[in-house]
PDB file of N, CA and C in Angstrom:
ATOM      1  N   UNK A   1     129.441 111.413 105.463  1.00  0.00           N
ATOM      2  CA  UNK A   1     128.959 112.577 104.754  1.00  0.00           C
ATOM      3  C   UNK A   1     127.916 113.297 105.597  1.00  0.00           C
ATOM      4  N   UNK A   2     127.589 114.552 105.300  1.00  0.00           N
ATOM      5  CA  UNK A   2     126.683 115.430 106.232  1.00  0.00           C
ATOM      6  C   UNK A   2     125.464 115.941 105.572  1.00  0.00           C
ATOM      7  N   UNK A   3     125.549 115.236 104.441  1.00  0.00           N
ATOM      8  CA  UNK A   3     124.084 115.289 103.419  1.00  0.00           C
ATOM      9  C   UNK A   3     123.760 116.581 102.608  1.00  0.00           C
ATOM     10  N   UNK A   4     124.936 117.101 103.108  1.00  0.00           N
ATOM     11  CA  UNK A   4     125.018 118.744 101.854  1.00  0.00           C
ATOM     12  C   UNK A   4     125.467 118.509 100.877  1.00  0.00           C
ATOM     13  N   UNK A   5     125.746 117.843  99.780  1.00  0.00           N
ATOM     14  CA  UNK A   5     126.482 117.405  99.089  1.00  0.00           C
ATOM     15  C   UNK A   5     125.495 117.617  97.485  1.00  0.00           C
ATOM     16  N   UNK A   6     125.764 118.019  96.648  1.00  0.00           N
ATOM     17  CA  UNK A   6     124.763 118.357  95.674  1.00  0.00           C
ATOM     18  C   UNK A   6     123.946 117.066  94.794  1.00  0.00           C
ATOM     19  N   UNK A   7     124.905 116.071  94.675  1.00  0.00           N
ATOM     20  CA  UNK A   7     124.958 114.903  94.015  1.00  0.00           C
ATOM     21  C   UNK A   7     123.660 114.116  95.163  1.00  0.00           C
ATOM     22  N   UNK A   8     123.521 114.626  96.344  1.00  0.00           N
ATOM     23  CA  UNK A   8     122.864 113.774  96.673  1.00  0.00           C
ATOM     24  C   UNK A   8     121.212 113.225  96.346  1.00  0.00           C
ATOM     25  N   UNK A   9     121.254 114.304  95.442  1.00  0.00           N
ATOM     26  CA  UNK A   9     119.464 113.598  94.776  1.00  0.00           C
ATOM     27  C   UNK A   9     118.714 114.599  95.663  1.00  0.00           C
ATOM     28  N   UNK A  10     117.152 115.034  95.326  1.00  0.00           N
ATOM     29  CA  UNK A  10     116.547 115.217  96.305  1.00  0.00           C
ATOM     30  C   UNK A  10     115.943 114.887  97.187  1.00  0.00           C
ATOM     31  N   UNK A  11     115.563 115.428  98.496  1.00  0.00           N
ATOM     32  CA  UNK A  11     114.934 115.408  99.702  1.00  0.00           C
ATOM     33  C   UNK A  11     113.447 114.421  99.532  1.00  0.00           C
ATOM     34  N   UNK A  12     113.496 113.094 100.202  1.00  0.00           N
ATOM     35  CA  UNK A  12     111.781 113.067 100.118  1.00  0.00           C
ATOM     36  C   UNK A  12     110.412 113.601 100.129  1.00  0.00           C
ATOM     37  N   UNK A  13     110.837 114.854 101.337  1.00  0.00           N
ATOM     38  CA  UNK A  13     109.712 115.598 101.757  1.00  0.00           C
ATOM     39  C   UNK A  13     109.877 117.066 101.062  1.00  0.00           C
ATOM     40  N   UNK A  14     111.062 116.977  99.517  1.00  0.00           N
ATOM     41  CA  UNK A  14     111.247 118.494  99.125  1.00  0.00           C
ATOM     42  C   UNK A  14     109.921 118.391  97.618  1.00  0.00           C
ATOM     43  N   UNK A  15     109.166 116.854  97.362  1.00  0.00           N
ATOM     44  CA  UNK A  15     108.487 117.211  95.988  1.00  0.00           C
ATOM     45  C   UNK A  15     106.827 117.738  97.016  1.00  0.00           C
ATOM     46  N   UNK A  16     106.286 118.426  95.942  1.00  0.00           N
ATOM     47  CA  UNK A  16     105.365 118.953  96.209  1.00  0.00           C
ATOM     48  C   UNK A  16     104.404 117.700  95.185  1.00  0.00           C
ATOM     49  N   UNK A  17     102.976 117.981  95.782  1.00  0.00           N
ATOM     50  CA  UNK A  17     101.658 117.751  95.241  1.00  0.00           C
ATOM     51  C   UNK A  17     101.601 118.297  94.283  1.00  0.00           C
ATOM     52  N   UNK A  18     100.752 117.622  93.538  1.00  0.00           N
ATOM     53  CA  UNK A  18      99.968 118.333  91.940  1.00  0.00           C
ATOM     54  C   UNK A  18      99.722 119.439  92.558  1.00  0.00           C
ATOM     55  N   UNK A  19      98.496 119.508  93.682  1.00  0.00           N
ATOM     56  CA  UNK A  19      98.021 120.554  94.297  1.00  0.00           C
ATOM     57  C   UNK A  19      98.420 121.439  95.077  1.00  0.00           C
ATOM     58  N   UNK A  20      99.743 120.932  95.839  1.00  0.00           N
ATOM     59  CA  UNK A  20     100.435 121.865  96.167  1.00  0.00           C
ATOM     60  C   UNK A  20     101.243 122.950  95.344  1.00  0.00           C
ATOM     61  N   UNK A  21     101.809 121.928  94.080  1.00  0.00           N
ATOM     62  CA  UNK A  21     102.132 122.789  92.913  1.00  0.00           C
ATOM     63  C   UNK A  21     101.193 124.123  92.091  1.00  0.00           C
ATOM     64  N   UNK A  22     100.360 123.496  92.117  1.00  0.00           N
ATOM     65  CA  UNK A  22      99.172 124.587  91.430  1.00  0.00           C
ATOM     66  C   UNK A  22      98.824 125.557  92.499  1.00  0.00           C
ATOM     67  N   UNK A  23      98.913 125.362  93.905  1.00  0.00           N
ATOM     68  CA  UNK A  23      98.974 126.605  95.312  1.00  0.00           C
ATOM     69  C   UNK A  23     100.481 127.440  94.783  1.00  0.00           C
ATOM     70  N   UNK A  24     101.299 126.672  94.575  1.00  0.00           N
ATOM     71  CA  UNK A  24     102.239 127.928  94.425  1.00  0.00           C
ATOM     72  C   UNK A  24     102.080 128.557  93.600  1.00  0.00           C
ATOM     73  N   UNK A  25     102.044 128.109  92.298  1.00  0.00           N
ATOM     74  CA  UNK A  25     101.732 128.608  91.063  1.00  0.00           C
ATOM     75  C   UNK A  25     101.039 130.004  91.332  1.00  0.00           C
ATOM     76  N   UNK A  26      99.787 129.801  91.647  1.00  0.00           N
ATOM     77  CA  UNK A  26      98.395 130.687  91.911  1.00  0.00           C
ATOM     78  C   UNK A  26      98.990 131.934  92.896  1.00  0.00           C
ATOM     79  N   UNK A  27     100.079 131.590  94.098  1.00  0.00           N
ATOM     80  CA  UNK A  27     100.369 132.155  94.693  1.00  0.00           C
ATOM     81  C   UNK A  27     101.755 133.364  94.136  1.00  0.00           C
ATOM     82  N   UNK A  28     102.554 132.674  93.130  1.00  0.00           N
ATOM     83  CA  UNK A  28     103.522 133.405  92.565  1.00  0.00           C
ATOM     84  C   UNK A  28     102.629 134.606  91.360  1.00  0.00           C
ATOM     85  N   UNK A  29     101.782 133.953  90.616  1.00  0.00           N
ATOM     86  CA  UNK A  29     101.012 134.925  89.874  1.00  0.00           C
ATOM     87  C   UNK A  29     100.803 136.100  90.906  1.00  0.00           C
ATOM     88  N   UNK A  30      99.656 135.858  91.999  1.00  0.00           N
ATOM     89  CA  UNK A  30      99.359 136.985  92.901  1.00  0.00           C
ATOM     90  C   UNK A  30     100.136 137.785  92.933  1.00  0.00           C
ATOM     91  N   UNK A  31     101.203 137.536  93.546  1.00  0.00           N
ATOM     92  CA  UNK A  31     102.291 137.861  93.921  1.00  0.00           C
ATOM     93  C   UNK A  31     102.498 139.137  92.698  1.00  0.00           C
ATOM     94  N   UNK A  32     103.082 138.403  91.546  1.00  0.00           N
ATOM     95  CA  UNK A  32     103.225 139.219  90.209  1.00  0.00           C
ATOM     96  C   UNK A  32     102.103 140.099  90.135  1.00  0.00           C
ATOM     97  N   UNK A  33     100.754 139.662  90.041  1.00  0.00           N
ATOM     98  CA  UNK A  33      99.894 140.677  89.486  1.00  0.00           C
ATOM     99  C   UNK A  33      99.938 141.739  90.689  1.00  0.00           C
ATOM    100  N   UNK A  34     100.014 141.890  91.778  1.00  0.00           N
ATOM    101  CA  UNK A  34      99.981 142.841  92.511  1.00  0.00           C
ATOM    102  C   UNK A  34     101.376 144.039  92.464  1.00  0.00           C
ATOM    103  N   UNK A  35     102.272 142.938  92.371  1.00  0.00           N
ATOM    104  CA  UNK A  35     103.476 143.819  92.083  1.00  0.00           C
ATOM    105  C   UNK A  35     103.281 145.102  91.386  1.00  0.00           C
ATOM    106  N   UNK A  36     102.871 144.221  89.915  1.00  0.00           N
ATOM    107  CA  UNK A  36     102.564 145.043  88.845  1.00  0.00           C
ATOM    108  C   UNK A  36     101.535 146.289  88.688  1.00  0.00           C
ATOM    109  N   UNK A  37     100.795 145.902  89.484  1.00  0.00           N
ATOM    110  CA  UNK A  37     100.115 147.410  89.916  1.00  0.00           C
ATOM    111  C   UNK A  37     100.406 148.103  90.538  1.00  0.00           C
ATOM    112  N   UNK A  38     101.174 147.875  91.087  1.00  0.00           N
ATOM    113  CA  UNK A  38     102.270 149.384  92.176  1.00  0.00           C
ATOM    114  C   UNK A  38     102.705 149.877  91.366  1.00  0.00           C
ATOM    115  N   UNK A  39     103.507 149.394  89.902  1.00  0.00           N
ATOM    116  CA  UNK A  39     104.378 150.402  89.669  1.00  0.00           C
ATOM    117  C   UNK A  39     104.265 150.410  88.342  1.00  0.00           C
ATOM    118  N   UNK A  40     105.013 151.537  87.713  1.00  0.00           N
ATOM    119  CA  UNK A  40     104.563 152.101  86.681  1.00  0.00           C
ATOM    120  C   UNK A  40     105.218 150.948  85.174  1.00  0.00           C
ATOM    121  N   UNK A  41     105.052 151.157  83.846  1.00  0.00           N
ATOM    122  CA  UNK A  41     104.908 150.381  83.075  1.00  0.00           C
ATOM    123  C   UNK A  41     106.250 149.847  82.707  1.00  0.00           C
ATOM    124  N   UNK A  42     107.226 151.050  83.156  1.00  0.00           N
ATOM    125  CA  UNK A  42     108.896 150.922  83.097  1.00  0.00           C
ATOM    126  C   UNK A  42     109.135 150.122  83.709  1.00  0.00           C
ATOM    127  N   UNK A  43     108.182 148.887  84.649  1.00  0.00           N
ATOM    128  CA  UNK A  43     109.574 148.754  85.505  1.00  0.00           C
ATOM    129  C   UNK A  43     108.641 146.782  85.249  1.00  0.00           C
ATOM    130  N   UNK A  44     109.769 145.949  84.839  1.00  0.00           N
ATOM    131  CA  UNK A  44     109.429 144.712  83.719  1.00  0.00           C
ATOM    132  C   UNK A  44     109.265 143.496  85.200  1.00  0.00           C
ATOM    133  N   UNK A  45     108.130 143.478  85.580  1.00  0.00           N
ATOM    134  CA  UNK A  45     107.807 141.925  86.814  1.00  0.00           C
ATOM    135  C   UNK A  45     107.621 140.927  85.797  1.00  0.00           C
ATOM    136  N   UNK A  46     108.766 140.029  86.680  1.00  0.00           N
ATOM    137  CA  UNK A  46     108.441 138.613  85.681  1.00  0.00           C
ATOM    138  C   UNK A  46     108.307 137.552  87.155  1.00  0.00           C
ATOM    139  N   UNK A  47     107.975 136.148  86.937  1.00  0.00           N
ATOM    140  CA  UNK A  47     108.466 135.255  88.133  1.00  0.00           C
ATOM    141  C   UNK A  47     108.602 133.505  87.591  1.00  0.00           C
ATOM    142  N   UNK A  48     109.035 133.063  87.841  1.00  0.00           N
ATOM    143  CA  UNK A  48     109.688 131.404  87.570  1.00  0.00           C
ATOM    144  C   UNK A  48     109.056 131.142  88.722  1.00  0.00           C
ATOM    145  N   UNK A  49     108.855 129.313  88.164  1.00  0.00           N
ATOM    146  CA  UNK A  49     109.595 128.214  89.330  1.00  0.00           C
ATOM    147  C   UNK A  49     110.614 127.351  88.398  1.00  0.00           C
ATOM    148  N   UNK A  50     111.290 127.429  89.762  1.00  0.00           N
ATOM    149  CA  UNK A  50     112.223 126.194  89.629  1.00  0.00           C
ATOM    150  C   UNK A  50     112.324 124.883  90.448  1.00  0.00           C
ATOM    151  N   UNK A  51     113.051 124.059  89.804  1.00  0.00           N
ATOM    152  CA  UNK A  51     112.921 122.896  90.800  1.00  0.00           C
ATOM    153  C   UNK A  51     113.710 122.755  90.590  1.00  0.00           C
ATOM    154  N   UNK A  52     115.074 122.633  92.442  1.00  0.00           N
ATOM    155  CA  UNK A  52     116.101 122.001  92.462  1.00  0.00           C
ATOM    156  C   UNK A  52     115.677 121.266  93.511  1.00  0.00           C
ATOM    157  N   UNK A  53     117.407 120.726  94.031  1.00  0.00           N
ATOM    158  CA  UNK A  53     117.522 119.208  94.686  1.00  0.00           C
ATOM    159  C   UNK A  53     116.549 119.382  96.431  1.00  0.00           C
ATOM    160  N   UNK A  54     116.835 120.839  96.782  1.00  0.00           N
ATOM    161  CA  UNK A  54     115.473 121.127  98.203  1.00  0.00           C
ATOM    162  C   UNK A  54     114.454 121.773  97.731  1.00  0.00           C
ATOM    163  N   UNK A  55     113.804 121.225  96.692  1.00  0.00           N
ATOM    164  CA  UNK A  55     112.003 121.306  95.704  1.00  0.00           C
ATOM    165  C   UNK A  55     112.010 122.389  95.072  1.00  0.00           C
ATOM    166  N   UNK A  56     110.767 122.728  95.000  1.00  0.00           N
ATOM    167  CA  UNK A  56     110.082 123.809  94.213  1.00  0.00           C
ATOM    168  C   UNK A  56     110.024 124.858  94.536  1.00  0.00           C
ATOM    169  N   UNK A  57     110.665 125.892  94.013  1.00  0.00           N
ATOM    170  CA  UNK A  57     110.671 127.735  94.448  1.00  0.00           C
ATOM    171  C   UNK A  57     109.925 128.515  93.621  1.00  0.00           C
ATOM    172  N   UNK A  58     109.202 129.114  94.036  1.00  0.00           N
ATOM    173  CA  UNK A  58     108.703 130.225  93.488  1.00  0.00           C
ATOM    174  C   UNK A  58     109.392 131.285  93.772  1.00  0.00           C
ATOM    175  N   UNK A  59     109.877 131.890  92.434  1.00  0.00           N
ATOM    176  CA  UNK A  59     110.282 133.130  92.618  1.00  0.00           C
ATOM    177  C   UNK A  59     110.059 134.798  91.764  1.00  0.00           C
ATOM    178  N   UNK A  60     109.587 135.930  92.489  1.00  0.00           N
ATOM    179  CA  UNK A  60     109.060 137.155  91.691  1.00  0.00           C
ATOM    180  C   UNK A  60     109.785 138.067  91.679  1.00  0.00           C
ATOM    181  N   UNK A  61     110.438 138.743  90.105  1.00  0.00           N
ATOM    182  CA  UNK A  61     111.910 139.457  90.006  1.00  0.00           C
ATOM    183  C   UNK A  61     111.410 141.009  89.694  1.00  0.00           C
ATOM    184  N   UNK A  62     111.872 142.077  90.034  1.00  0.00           N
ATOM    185  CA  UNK A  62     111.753 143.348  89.121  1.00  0.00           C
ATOM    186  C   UNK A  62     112.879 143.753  88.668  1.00  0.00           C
ATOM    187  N   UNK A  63     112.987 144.058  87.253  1.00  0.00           N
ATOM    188  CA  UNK A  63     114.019 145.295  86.900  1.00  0.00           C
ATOM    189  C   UNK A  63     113.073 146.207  86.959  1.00  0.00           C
ATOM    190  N   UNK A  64     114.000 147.046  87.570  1.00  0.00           N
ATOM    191  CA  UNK A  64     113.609 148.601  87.190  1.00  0.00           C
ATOM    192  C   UNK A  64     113.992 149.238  86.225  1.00  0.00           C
ATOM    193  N   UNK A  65     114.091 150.031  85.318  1.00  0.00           N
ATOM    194  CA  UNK A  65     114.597 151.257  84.414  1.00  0.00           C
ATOM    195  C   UNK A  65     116.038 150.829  84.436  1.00  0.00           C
ATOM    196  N   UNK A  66     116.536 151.082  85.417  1.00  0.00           N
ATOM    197  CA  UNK A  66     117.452 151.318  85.779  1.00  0.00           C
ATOM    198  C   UNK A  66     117.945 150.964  87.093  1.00  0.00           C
ATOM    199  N   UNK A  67     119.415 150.411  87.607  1.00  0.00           N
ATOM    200  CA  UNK A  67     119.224 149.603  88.877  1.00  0.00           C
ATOM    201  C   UNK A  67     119.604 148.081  88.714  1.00  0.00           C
ATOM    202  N   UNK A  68     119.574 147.638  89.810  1.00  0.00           N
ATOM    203  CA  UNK A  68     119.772 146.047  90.101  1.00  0.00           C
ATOM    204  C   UNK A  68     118.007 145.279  90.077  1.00  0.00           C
ATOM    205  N   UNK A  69     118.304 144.267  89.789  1.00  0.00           N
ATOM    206  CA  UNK A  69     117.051 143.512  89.731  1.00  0.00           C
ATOM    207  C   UNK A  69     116.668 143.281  91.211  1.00  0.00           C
ATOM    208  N   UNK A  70     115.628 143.587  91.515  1.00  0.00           N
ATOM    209  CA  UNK A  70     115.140 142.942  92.699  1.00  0.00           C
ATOM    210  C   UNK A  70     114.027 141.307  92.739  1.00  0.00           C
ATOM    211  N   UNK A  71     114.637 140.314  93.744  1.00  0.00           N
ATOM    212  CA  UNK A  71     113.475 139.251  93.836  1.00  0.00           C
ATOM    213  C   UNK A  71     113.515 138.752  95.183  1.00  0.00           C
ATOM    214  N   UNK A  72     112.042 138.340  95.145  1.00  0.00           N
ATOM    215  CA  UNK A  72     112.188 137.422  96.511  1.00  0.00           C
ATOM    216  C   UNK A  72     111.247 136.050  96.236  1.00  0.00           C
ATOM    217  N   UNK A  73     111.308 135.456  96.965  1.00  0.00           N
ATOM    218  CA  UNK A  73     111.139 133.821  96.654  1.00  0.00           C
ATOM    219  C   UNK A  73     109.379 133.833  97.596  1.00  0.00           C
ATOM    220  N   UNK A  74     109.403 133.009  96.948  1.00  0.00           N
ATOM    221  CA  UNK A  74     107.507 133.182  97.705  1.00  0.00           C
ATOM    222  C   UNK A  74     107.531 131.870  98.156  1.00  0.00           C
ATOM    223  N   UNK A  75     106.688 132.153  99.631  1.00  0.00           N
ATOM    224  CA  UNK A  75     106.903 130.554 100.470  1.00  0.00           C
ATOM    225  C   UNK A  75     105.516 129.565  99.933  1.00  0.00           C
ATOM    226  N   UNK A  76     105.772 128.351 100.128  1.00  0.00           N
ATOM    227  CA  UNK A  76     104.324 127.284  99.429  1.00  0.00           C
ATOM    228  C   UNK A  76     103.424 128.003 100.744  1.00  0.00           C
ATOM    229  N   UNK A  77     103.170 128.150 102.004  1.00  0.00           N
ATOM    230  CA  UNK A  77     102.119 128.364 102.349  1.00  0.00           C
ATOM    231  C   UNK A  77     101.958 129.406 102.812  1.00  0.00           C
ATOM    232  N   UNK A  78     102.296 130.608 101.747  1.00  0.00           N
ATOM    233  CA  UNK A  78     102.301 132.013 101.912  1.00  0.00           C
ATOM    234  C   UNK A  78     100.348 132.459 101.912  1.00  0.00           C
ATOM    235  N   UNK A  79     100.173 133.273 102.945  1.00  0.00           N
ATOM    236  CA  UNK A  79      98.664 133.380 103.033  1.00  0.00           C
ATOM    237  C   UNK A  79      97.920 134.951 102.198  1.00  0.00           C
ATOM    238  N   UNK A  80      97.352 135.333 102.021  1.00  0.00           N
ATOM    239  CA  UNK A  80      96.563 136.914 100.854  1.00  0.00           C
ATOM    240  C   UNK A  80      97.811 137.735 101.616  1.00  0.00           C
ATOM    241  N   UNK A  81      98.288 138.214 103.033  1.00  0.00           N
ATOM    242  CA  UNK A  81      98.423 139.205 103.370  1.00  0.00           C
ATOM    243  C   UNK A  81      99.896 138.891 102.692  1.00  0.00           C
ATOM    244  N   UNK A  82     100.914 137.990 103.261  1.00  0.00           N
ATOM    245  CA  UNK A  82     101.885 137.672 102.909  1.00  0.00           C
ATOM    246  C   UNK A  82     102.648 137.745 101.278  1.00  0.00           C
ATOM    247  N   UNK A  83     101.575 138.195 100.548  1.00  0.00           N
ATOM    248  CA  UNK A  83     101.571 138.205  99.425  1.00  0.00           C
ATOM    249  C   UNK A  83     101.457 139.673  99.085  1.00  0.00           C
ATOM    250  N   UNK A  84     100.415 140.070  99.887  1.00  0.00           N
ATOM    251  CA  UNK A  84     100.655 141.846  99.725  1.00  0.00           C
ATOM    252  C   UNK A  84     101.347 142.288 100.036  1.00  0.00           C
ATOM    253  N   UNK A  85     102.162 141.747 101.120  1.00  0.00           N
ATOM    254  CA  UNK A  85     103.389 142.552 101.966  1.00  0.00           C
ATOM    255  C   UNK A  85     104.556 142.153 100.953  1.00  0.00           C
ATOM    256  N   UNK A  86     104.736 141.209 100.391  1.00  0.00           N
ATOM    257  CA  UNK A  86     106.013 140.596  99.381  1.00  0.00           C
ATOM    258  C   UNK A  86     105.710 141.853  98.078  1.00  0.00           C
ATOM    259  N   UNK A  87     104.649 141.820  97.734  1.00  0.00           N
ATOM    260  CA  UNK A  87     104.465 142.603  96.470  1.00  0.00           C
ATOM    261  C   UNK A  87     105.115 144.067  96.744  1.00  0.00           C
ATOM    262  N   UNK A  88     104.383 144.459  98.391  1.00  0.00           N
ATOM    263  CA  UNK A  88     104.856 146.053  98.603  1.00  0.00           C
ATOM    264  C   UNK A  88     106.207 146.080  98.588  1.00  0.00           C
ATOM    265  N   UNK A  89     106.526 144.936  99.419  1.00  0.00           N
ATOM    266  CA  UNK A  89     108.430 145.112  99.522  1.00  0.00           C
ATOM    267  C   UNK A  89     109.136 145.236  98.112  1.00  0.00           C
ATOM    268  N   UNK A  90     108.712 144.427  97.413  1.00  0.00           N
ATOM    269  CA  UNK A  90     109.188 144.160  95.647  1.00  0.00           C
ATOM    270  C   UNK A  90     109.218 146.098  95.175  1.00  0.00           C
ATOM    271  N   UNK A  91     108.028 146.085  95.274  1.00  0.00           N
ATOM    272  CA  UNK A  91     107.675 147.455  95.079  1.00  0.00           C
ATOM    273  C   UNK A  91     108.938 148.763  95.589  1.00  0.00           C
ATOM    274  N   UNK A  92     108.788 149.034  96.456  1.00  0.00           N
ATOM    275  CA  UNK A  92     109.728 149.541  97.113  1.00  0.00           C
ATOM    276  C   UNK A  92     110.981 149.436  96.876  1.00  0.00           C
ATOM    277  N   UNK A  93     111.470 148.214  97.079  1.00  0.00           N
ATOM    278  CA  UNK A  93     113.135 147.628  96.704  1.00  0.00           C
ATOM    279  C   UNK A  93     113.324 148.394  95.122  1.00  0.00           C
ATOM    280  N   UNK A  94     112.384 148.364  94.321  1.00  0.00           N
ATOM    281  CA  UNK A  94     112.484 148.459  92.635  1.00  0.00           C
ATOM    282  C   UNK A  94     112.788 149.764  92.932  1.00  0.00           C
ATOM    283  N   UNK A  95     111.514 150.409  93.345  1.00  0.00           N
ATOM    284  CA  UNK A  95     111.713 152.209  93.553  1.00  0.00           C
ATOM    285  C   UNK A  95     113.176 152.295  94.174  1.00  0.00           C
ATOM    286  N   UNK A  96     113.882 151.994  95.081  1.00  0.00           N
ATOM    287  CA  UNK A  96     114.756 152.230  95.818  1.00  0.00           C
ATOM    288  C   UNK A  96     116.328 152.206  94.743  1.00  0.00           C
ATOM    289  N   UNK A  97     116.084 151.123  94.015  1.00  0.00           N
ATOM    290  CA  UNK A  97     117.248 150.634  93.142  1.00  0.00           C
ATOM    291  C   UNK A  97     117.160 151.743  92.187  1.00  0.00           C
ATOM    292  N   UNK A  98     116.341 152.528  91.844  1.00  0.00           N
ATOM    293  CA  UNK A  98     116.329 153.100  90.821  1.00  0.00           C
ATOM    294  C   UNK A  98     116.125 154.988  91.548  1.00  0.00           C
ATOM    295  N   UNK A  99     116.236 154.826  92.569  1.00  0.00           N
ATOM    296  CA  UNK A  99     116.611 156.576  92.951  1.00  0.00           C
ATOM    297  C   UNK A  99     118.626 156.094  93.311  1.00  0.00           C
ATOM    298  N   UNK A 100     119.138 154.941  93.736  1.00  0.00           N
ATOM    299  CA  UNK A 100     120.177 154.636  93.787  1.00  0.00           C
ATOM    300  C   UNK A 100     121.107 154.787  92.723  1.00  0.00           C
ATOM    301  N   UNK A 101     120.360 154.279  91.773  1.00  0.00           N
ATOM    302  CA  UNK A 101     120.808 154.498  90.287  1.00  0.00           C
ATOM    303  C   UNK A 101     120.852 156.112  89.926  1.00  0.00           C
ATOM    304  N   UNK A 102     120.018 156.934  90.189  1.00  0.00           N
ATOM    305  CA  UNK A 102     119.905 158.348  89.755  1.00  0.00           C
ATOM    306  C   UNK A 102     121.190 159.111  90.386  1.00  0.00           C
ATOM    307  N   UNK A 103     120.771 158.595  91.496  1.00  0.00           N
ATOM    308  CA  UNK A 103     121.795 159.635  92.645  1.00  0.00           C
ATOM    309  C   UNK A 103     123.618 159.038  92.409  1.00  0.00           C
ATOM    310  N   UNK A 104     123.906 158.062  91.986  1.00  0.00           N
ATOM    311  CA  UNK A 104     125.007 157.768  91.642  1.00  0.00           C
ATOM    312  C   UNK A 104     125.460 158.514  89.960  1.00  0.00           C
ATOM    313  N   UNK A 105     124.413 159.266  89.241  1.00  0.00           N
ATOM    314  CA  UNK A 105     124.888 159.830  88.020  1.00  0.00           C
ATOM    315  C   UNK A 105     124.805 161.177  88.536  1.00  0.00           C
ATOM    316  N   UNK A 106     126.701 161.693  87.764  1.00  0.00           N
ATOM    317  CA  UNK A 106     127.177 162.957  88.205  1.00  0.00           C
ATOM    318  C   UNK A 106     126.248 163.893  86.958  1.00  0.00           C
ATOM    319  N   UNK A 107     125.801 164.677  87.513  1.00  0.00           N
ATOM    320  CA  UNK A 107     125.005 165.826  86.561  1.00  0.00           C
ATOM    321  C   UNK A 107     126.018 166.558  85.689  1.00  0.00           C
ATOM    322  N   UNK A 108     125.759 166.224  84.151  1.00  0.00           N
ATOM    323  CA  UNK A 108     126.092 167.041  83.099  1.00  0.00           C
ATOM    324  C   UNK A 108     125.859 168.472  82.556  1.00  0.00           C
ATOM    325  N   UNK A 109     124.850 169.145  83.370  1.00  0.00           N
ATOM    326  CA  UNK A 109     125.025 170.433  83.000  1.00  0.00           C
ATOM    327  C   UNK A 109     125.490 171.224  83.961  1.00  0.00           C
ATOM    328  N   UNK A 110     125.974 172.202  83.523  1.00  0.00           N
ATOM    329  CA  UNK A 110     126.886 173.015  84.837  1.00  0.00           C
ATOM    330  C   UNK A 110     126.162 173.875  85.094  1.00  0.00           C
TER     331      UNK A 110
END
């Protein structure tokens, strides 16, 4: 076997610390609360963790109005800037999905 296999249980080195857990945690909030101040009240930031069989993910989603959901996964030793730059990108991607969305509706008045 080549150890990709789903059944195989997880990784020794995939569980995190109490404290490493509570770094992500702290770090996915950031993440969220900054998001959320870029953009306006329409547009719904949420973020999870999950834990599968290669550990713990943090991850921060936007719908926009309108559009595809945007997310990206936040790394355990993501540092302040890395977190601003994830938030701006979030930011952006949301705005982007949602002029995509506009420009794909054919205009009803003649």
């Amino acid at each position: 076997m080549h150890g990709n296999t789903p059944y195989t249980g997880p990784s020794e080195d995939a569980d995190l610390s109490s404290e490493q857990l509570r770094a992500l945690q702290s770090d996915v909030a950031s993440v969220t609360e900054q998001t959320r101040a870029l953009l306006p009240d329409e547009f719904v930031v949420g973020s999870e963790l999950t834990s599968r069989t290669d550990g713990t993910h943090g991850t921060v989603s936007v719908q926009p109005p309108v559009g595809r959901v945007i997310s990206t996964g936040v790394p355990t030793d993501a540092s302040d800037e890395t977190h601003s730059d994830l938030a701006h990108e979030l930011a952006a991607g949301a705005a982007l999905q949602v002029k995509r969305a506009i420009s794909d509706v054919d205009p009803t008045a003649g």
